[in-house]
C-alpha atoms as a PDB file:
ATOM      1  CA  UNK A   1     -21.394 -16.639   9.267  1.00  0.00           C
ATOM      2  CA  UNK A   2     -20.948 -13.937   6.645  1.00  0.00           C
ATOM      3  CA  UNK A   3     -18.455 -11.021   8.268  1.00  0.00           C
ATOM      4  CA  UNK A   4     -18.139  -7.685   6.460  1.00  0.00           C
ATOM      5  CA  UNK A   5     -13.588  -7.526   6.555  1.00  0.00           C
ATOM      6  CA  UNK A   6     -11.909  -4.202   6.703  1.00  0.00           C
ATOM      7  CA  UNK A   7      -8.194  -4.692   6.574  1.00  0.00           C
ATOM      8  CA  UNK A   8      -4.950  -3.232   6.241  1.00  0.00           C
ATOM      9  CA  UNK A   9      -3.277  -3.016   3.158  1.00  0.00           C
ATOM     10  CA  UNK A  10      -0.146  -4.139   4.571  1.00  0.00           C
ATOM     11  CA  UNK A  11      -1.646  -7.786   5.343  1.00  0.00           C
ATOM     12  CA  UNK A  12      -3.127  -8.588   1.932  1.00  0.00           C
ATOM     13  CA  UNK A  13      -1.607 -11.916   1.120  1.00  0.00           C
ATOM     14  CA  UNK A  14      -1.743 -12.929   4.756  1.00  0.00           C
ATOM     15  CA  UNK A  15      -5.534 -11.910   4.799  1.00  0.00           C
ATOM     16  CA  UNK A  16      -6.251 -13.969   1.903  1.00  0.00           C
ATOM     17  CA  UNK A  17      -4.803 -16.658   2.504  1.00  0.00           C
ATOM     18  CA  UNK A  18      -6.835 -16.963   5.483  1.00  0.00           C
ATOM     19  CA  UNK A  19     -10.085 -15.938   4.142  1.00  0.00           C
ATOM     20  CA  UNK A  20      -9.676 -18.941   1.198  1.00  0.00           C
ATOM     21  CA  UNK A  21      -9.186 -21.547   4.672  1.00  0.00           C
ATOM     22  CA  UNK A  22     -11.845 -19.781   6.527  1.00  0.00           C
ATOM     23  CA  UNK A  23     -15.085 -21.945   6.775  1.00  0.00           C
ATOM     24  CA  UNK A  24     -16.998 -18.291   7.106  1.00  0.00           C
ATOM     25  CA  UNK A  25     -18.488 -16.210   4.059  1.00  0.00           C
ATOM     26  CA  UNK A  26     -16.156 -13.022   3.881  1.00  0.00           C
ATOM     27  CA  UNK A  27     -15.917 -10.150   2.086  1.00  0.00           C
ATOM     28  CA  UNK A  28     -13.050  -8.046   2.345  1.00  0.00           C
ATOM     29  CA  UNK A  29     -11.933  -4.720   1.650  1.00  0.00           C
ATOM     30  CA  UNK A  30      -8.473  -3.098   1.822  1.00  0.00           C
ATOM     31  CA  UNK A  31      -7.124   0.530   2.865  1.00  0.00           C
ATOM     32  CA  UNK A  32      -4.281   2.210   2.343  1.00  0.00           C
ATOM     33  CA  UNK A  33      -0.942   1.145   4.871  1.00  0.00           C
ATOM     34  CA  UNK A  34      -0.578   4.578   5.158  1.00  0.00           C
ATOM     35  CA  UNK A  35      -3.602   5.555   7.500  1.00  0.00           C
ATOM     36  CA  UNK A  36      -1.448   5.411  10.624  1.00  0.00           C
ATOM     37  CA  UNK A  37       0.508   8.321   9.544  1.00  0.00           C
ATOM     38  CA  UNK A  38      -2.114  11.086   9.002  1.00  0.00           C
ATOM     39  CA  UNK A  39      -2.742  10.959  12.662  1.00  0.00           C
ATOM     40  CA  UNK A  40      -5.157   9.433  14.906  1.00  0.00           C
ATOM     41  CA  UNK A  41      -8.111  11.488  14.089  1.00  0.00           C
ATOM     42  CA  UNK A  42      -8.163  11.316  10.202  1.00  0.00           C
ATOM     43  CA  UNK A  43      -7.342   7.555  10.448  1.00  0.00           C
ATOM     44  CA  UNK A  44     -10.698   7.000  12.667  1.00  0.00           C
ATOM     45  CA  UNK A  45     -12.779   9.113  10.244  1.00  0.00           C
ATOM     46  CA  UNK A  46     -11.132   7.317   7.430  1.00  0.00           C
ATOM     47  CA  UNK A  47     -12.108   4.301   9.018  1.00  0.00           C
ATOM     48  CA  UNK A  48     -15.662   5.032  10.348  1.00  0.00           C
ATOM     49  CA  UNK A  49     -16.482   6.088   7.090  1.00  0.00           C
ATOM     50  CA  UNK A  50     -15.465   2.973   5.534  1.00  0.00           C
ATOM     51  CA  UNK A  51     -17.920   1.054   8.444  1.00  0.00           C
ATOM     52  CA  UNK A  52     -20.374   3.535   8.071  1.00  0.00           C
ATOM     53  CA  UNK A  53     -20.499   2.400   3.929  1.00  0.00           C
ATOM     54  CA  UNK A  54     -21.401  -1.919   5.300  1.00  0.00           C
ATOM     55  CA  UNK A  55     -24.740  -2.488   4.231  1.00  0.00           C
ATOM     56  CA  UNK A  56     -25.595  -4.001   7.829  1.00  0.00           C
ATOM     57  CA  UNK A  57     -28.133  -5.932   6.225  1.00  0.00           C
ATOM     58  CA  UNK A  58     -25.780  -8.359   4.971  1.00  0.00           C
ATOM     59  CA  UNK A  59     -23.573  -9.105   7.414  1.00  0.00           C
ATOM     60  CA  UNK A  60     -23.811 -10.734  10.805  1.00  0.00           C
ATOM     61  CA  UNK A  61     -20.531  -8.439  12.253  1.00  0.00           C
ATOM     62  CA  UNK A  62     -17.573  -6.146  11.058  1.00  0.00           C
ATOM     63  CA  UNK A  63     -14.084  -7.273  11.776  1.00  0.00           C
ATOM     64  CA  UNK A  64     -10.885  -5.288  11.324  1.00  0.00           C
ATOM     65  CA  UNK A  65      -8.164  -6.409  10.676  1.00  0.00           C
ATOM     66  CA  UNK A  66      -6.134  -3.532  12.570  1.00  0.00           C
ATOM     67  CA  UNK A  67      -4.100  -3.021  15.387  1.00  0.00           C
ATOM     68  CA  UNK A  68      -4.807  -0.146  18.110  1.00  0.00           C
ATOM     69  CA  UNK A  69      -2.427   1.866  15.615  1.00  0.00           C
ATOM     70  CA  UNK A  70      -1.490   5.084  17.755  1.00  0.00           C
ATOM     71  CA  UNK A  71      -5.030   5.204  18.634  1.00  0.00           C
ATOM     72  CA  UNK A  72      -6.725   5.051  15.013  1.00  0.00           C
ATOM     73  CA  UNK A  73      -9.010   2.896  16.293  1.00  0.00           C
ATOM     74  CA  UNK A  74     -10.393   4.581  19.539  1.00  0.00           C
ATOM     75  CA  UNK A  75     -13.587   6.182  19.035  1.00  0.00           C
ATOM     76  CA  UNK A  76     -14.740   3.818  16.457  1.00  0.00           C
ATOM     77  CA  UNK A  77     -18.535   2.975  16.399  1.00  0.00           C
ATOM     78  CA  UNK A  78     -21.235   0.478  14.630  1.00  0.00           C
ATOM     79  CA  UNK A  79     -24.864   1.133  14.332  1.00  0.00           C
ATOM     80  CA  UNK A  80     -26.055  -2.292  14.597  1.00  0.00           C
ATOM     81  CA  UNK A  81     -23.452  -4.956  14.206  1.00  0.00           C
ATOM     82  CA  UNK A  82     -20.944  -6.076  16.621  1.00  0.00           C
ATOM     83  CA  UNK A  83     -17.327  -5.099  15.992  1.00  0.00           C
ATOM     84  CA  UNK A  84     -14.211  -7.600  16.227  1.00  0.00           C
ATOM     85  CA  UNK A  85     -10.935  -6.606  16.518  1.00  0.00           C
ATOM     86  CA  UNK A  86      -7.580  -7.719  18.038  1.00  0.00           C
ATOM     87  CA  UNK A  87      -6.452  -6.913  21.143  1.00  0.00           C
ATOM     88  CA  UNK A  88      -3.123  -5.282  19.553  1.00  0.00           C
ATOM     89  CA  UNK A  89      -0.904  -2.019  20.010  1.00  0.00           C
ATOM     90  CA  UNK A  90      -0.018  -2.500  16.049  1.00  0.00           C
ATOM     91  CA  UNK A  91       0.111  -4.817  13.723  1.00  0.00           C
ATOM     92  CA  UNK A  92       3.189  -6.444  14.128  1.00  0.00           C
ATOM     93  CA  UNK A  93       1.333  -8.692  17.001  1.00  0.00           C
ATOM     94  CA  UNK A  94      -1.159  -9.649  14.103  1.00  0.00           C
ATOM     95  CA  UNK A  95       2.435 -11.232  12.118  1.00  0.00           C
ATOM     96  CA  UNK A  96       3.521 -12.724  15.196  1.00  0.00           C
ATOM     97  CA  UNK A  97       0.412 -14.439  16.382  1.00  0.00           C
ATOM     98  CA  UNK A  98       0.058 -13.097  20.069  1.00  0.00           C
ATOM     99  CA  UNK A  99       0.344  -9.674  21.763  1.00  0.00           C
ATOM    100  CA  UNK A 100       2.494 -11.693  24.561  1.00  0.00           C
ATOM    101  CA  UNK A 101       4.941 -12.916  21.649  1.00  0.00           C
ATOM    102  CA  UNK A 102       5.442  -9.483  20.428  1.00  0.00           C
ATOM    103  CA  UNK A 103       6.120  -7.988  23.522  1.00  0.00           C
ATOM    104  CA  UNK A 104       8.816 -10.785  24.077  1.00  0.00           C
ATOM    105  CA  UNK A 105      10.930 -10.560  21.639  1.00  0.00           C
ATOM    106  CA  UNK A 106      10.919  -6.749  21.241  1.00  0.00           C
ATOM    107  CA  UNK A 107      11.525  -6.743  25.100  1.00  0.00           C
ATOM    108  CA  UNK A 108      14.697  -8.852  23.939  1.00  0.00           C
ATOM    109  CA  UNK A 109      15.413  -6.977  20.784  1.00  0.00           C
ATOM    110  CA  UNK A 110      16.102  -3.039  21.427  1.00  0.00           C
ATOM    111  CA  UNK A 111      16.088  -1.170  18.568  1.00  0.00           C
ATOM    112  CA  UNK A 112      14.487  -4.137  15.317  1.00  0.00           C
ATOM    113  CA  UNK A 113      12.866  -2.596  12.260  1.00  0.00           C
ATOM    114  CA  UNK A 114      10.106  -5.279  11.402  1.00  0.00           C
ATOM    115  CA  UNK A 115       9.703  -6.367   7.641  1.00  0.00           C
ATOM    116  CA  UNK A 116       7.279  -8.688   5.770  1.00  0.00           C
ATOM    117  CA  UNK A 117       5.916  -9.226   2.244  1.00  0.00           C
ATOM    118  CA  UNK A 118       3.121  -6.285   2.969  1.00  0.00           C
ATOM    119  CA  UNK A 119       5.692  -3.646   4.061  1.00  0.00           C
ATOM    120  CA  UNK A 120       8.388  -4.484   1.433  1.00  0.00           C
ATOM    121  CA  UNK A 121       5.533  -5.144  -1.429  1.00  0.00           C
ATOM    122  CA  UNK A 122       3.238  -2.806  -0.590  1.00  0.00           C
ATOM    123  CA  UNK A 123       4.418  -0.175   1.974  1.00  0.00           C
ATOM    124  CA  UNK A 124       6.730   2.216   0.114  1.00  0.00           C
ATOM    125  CA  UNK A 125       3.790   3.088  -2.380  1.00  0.00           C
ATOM    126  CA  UNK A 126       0.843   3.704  -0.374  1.00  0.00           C
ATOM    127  CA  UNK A 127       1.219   7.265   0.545  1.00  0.00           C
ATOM    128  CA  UNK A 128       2.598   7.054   3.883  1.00  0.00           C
ATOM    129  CA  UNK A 129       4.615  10.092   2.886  1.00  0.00           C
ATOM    130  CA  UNK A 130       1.850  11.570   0.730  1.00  0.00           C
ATOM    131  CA  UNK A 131       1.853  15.807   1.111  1.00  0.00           C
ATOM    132  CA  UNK A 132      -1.005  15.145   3.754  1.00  0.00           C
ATOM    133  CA  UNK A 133       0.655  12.743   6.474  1.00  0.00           C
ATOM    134  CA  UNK A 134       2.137  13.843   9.712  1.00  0.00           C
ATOM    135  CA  UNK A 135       5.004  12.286   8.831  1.00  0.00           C
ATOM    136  CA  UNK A 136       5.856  14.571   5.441  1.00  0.00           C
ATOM    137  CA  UNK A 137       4.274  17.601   7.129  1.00  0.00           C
ATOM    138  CA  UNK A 138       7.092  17.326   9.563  1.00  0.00           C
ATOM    139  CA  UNK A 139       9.967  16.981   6.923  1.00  0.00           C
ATOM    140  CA  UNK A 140      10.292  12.998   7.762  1.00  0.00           C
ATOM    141  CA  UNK A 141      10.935  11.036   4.936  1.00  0.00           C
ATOM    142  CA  UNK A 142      11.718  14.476   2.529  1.00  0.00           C
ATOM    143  CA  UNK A 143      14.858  14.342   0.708  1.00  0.00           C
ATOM    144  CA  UNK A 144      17.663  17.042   1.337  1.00  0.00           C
ATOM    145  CA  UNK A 145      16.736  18.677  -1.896  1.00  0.00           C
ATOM    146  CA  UNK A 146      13.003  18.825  -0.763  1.00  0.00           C
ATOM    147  CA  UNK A 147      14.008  20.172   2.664  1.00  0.00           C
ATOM    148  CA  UNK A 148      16.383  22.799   1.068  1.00  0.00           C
ATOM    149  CA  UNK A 149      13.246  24.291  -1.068  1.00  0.00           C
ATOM    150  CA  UNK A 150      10.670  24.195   1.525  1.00  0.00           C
ATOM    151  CA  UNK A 151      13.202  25.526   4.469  1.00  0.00           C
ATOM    152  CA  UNK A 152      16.416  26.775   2.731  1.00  0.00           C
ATOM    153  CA  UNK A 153      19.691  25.764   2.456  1.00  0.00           C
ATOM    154  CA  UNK A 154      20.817  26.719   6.216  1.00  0.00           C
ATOM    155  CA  UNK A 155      17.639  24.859   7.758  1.00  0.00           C
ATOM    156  CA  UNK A 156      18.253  22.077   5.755  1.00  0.00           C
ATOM    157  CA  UNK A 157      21.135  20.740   6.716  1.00  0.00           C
ATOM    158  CA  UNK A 158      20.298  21.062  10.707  1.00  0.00           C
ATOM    159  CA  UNK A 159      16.765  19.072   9.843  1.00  0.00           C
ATOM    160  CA  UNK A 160      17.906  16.523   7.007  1.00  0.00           C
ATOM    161  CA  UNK A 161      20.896  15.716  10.491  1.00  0.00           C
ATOM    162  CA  UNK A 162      18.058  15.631  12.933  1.00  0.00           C
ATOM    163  CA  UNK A 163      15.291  13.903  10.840  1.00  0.00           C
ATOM    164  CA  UNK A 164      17.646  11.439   9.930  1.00  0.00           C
ATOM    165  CA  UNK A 165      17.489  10.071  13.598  1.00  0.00           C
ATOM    166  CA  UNK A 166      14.615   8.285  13.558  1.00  0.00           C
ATOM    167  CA  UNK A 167      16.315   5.191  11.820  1.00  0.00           C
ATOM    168  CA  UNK A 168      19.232   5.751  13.701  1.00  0.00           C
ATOM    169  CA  UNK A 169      17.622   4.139  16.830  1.00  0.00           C
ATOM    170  CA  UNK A 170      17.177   0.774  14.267  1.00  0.00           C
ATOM    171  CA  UNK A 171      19.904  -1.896  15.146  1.00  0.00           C
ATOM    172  CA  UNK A 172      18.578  -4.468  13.448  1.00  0.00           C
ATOM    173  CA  UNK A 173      15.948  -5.662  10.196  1.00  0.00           C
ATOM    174  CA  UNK A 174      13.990  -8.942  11.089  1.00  0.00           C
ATOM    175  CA  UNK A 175      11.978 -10.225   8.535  1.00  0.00           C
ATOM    176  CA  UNK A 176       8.730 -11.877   9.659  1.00  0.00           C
ATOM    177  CA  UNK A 177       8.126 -15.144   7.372  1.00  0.00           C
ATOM    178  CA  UNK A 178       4.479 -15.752   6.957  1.00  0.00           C
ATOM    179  CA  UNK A 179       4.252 -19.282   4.947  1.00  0.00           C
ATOM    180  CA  UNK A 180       2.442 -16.709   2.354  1.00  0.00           C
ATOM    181  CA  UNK A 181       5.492 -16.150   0.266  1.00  0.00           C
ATOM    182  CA  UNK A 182       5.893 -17.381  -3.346  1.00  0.00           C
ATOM    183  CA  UNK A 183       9.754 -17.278  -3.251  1.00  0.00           C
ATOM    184  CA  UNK A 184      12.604 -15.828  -1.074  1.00  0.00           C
ATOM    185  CA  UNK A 185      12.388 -12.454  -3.371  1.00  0.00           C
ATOM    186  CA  UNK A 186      11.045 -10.663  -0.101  1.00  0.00           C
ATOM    187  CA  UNK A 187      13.329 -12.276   2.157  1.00  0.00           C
ATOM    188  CA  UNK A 188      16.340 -11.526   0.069  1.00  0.00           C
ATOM    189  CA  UNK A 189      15.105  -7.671  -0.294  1.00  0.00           C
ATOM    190  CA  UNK A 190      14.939  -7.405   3.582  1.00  0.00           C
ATOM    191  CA  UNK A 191      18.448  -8.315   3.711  1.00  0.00           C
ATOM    192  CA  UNK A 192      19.899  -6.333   1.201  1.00  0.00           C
ATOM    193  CA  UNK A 193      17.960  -3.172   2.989  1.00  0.00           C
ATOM    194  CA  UNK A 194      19.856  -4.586   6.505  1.00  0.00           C
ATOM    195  CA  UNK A 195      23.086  -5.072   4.881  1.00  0.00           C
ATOM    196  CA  UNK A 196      22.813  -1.504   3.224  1.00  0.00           C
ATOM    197  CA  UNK A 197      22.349   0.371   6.224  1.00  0.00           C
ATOM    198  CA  UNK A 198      24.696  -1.862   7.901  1.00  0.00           C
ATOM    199  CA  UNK A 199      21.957  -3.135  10.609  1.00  0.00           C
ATOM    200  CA  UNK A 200      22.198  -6.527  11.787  1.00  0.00           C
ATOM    201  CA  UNK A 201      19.312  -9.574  10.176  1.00  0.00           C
ATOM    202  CA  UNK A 202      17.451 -12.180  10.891  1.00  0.00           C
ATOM    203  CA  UNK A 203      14.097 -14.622   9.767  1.00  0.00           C
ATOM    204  CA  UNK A 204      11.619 -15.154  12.609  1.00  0.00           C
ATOM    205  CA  UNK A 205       8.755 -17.922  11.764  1.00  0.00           C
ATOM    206  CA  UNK A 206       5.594 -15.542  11.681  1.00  0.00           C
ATOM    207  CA  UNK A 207       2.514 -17.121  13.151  1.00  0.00           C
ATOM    208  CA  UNK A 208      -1.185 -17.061  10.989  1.00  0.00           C
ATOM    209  CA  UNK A 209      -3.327 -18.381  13.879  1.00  0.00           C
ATOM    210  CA  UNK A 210      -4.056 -14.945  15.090  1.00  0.00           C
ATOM    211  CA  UNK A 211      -5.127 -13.561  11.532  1.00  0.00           C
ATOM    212  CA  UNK A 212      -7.145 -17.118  11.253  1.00  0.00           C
ATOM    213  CA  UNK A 213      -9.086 -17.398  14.379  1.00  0.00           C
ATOM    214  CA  UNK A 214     -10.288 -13.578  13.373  1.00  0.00           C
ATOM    215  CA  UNK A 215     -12.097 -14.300  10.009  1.00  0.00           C
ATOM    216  CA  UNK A 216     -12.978 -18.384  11.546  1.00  0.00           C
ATOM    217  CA  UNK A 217     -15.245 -16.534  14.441  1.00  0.00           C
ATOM    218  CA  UNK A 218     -12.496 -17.845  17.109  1.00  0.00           C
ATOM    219  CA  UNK A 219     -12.848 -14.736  19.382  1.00  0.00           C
ATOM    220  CA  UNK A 220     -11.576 -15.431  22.712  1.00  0.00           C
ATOM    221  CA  UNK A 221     -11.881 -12.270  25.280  1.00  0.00           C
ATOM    222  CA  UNK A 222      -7.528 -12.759  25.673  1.00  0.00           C
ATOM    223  CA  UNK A 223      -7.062 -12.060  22.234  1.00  0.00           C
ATOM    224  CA  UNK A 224     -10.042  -9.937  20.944  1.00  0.00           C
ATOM    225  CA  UNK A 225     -12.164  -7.360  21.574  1.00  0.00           C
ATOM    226  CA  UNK A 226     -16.113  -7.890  20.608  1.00  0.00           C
ATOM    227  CA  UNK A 227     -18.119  -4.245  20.735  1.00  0.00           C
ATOM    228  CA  UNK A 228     -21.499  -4.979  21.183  1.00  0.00           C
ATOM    229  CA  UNK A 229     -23.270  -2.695  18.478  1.00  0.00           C
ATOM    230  CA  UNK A 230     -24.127   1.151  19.049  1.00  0.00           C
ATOM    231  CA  UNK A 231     -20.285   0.727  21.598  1.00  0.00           C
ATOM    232  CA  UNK A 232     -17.402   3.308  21.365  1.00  0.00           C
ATOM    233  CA  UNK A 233     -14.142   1.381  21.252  1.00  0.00           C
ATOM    234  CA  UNK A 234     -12.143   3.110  23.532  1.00  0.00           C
ATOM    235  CA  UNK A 235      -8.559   2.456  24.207  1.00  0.00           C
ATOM    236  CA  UNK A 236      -6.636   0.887  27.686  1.00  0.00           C
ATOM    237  CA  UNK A 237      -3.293   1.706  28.722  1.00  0.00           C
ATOM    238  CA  UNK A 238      -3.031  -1.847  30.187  1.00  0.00           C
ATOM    239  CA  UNK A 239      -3.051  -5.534  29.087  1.00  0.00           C
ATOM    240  CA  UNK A 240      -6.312  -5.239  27.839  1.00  0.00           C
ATOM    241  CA  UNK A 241      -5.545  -2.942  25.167  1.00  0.00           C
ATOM    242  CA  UNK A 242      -9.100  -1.533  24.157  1.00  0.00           C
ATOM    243  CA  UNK A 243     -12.285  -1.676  25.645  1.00  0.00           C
ATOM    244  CA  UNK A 244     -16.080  -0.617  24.775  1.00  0.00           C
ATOM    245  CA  UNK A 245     -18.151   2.388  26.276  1.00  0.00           C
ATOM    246  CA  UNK A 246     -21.896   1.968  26.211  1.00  0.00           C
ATOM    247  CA  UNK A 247     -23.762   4.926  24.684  1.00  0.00           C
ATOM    248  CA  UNK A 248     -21.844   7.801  25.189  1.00  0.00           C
ATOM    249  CA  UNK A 249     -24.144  10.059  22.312  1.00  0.00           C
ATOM    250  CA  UNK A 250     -23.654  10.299  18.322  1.00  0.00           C
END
C-alpha cells in the first residue's frame, strides 16, 4: 500500500524507524509537538488543513500518528480516503504499545512526568509556549520577570506561586526507552531533570509494535480506529476512545 503519514513531531525517530521496517510505501510529514497546547479547535484546523493538502490521488489512506490529544482530533474529516488512527487518549499509549498498558502503570504511578528522546530532543523548542498557546496565554511556563511586566510586581508573585503548581503534582520522571536511541545521552538528561527537581526515576522498556502495526496496515478494531471516507471522527468517553459519524454536512 502507499499511506499518506501525518505525525507528531515528538515521535520522529520512533516513526522512522518504523517506516524504514515497514513493507508499505510511506510518506511522512511532521508537525509541530506543540499543537496540543493552542487548544482543541486550532489543533483540528491545523490538522485538517494539513489532510486537506494529501493529493488523494496518490494514496490509498491517511494515517496519523496522534493520540485523541484533548480532543485535537475530534471533528476531523477526509474527502475520499479512509482515515487510521489509534485508539489513544495521548501519545504516551503510542510509547508504551497499548492503551491497556498505559492505563496500568499510570493507575500504579500517581503523579509520573513521562520522558523520551522526542520530548527531551525535540519538545522544549517547538513552540509549545509560543505567544499563541493556551498555555503562555495563561502565564504557564512565563518566567517571574515575564509575569512581573505583563501583570506587575504584586500579581506576580501570587501567579509565578500558583502557576508553579502544575509540576508540583509530578512525583516522579520515567523515561520511556524506545530501542531508537543512539546512546544513553537522553536517558542520562531525563535523570539529571529528576534529580534536579528532586522527583524520583526510572527506565521503562517502551514498546514499537503499536507505532509498527500503524504504518504495516495491522489495524485491528481494539487498537485503531478506521473512518470510512467523507466520516467525522468524533470522540468516546469510554474504552473505545473515538468513533466515526456518517455525514453530518461540510
Amino acid at each position: 500500500m502507499r499511506l499518506k503519514l501525518i505525525s507528531c513531531e515528538i515521535l520522529y525517530r520512533e516513526i522512522c524507524a518504523a517506516v524504514a521496517r515497514s513493507v508499505n510505501h510511506v510518506d511522512v510529514e511532521f508537525l509541530p509537538k506543540g499543537l496540543h497546547d493552542l487548544g482543541s479547535e486550532r489543533m483540528l484546523a491545523r490538522l485538517q488543513a494539513a489532510l486537506d493538502e494529501v493529493d488523494e490521488t496518490r494514496y490509498e489512506a491517511v494515517l496519523f500518528a496522534y493520540a485523541l490529544c484533548g480532543n485535537g482530533l475530534a471533528g476531523l474529516r477526509s474527502r475520499s480516503l479512509p482515515l487510521v488512527v489509534p485508539r489513544a487518549h495521548d501519545c504516551i499509549t503510542l510509547f508504551l504499545g497499548s492503551k491497556e498498558r498505559y492505563l496500568d502503570y499510570f493507575q500504579n504511578n500517581p503523579g509520573v512526568y513521562f520522558k523520551t528522546t522526542g520530548w527531551i530532543e525535540r519538545g522544549r523548542e517547538l513552540g509549545q509556549l509560543g505567544p499563541d498557546s493556551s498555555r503562555r496565554k495563561t502565564g504557564v511556563g512565563l518566567t517571574y520577570e515575564e509575569l512581573a511586566a505583563k501583570y506587575g510586581e504584586e500579581n506576580a508573585r501570587y501567579l509565578y506561586e500558583q502557576l508553579g503548581g502544575y509540576t508540583k503534582n509530578y512525583a516522579k520522571i520515567t523515561f520511556i526507552e524506545m530501542g531508537v536511541e543512539p546512546d544513553d545521552r537522553f536517558l542520562r538528561q531525563a535523570r539529571e531533570d529528576a534529580a534536579e527537581r528532586g522527583m524520583q526515576f526510572e527506565k521503562i522498556q517502551g514498546d514499537m509494535s503499536l507505532i509498527q502495526r500503524l504504518v504495516d496496515g495491522a489495524w485491528d478494531d481494539n487498537d485503531f480506529l478506521v473512518a470510512p471516507p467523507g466520516c467525522l471522527l468524533v470522540a468516546r468517553y469510554d474504552e473505545s476512545i473515538m468513533a466515526v459519524e456518517q455525514g453530518g454536512g461540510e
